[in-house]
Protein backbone atom coordinates (compact mmCIF):
# COMPACT_ATOMS: atom_id res chain seq x y z
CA UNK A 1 -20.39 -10.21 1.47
CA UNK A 2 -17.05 -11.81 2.90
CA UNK A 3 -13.69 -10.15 1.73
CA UNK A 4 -10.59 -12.04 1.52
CA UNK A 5 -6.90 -11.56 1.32
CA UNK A 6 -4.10 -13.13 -0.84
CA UNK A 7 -0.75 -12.38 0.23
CA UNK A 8 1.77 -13.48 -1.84
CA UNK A 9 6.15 -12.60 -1.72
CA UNK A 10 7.50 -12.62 -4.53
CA UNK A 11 11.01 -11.15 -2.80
CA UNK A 12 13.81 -12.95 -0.64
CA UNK A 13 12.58 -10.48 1.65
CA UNK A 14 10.46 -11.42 4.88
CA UNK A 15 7.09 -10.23 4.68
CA UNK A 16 6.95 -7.52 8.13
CA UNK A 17 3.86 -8.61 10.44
CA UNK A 18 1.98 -6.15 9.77
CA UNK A 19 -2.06 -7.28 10.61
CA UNK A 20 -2.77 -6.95 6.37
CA UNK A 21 -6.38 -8.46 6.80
CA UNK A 22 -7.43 -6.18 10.01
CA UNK A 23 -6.55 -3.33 7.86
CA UNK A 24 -7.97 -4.09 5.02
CA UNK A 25 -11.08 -5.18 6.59
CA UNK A 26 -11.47 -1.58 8.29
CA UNK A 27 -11.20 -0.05 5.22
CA UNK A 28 -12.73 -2.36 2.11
CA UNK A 29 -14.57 -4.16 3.80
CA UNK A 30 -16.39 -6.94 2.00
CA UNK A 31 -13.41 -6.51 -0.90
CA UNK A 32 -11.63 -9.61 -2.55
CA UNK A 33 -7.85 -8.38 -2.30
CA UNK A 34 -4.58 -9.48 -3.62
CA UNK A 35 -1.21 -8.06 -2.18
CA UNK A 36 1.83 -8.71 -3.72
CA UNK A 37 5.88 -7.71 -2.38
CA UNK A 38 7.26 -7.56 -5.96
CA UNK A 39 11.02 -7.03 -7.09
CA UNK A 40 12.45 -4.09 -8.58
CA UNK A 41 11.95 -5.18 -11.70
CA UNK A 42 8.72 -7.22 -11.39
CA UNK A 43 7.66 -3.59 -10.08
CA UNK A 44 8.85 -1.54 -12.95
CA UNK A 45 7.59 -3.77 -15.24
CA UNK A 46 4.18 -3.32 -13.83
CA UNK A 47 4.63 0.57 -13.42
CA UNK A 48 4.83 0.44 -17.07
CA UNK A 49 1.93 -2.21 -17.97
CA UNK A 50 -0.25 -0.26 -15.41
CA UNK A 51 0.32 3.99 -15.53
CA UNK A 52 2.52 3.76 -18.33
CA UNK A 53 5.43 5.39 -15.93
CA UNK A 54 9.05 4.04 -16.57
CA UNK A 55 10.08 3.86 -12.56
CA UNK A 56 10.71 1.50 -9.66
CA UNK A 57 7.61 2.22 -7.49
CA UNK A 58 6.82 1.61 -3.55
CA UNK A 59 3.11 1.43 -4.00
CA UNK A 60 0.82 0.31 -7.05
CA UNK A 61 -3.00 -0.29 -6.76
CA UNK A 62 -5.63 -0.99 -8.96
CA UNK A 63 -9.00 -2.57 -9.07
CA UNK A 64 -9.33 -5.75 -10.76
CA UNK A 65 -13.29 -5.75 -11.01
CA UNK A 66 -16.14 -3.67 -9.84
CA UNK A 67 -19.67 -5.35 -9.81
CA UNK A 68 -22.31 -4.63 -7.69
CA UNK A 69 -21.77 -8.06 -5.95
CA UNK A 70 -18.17 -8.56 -6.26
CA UNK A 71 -14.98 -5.64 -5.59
CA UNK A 72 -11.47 -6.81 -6.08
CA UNK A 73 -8.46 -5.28 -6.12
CA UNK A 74 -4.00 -5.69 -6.30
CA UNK A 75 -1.79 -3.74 -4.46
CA UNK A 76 1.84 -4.34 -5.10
CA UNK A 77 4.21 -3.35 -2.99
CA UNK A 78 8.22 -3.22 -4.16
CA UNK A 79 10.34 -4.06 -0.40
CA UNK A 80 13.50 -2.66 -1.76
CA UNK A 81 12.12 1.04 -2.21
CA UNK A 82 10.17 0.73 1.03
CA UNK A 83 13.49 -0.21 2.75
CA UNK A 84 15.25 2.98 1.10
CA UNK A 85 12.48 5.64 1.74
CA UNK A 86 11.33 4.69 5.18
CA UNK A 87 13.61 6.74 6.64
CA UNK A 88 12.41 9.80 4.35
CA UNK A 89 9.12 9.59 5.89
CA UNK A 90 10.79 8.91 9.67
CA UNK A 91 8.94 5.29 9.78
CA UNK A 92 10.37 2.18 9.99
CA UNK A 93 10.54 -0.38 7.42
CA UNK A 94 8.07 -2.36 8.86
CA UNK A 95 5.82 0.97 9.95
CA UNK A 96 5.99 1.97 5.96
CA UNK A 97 5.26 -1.06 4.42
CA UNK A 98 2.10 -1.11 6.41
CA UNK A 99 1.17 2.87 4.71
CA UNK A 100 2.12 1.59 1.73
CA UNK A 101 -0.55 -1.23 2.53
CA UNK A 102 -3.06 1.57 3.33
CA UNK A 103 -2.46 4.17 0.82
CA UNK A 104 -3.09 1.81 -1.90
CA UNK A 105 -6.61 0.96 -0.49
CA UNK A 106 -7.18 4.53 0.23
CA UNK A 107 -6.73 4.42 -3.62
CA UNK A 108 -8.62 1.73 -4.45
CA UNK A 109 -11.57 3.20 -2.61
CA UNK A 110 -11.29 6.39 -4.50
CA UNK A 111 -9.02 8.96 -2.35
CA UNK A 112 -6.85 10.97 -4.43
CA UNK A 113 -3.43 12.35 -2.76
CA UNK A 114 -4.46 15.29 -0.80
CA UNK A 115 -5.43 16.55 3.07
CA UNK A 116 -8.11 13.91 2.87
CA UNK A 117 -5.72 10.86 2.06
CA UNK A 118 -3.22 12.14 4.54
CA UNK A 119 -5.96 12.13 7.19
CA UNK A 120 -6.95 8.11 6.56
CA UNK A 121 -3.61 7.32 6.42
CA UNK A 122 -2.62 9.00 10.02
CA UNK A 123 -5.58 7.58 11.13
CA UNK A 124 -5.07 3.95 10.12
CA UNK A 125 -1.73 3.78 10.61
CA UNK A 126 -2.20 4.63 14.48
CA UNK A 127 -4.87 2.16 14.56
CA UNK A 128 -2.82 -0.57 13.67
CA UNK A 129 0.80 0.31 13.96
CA UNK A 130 2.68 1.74 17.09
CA UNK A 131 4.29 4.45 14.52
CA UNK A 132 7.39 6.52 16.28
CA UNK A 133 6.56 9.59 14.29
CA UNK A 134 2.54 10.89 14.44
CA UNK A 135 2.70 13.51 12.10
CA UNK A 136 2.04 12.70 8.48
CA UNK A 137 4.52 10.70 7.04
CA UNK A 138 3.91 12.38 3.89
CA UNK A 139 7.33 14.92 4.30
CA UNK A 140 9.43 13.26 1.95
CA UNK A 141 10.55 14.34 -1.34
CA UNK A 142 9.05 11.42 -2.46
CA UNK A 143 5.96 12.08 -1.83
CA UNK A 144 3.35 10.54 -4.19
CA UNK A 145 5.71 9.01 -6.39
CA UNK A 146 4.39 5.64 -6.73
């Protein structure tokens, strides 16, 4: 089973090179994937639709089907809160839009926040990303709010 990856902008916003597939490969592999850089209000819009939560989000992620032979999923990802809370977790923009990435797989494999999430995602970020900060970027006050 061969996974793919859609990437679509839906911003004026420059997608950051961040290696999406590599990632996602590591961690679902063999998933059919769609990620999506959404407005502010694209993203609220969603929030609502999707967790019935009236917010701007960073991160959203949810499976799209589950089958036995065929795992999809969406993660949307809103660029303007990224670009305003990167600094709360001491990443740059381009560092945090790649956790955002990886938290919402973490999710869509079935990791709840906790210890074991934070783990994955200091693990996959230093995988992939030359982070400045290796401690968990998970100090902010925002933390889970997505």
């Amino acid at each position: 089973m061969r996974g793919t990856l859609d990437v679509r902008n839906f911003t004026r916003r420059a997608a950051p090179g961040v290696p999406y597939a590599k990632i996602a490969s590591a961690i679902l592999p063999g998933w059919d994937l769609s990620l999506v850089f959404a407005g502010e209000q694209r993203a609220r819009t969603l929030n609502i639709q999707l967790r019935n939560k009236n917010y701007v989000p960073n991160v959203l992620s949810y499976e799209a089907s589950s089958s036995k032979k065929e795992r999809s999923g969406e993660i949307i990802i809103c660029p303007a809160v990224a670009k305003r809370q990167a600094g709360d977790y001491d990443l740059s923009y381009s560092s945090f839009i790649a956790f955002l990435f990886i938290h919402g797989l973490l999710h869509l494999k079935g990791l709840p926040h906790g210890t074991t999430m934070d783990r994955y995602e200091r693990k996959y970020l230093s995988r992939f990303i030359s982070a400045p900060n290796s401690s968990s970027p998970h100090g902010s006050k925002n933390r889970n709010r997505h």
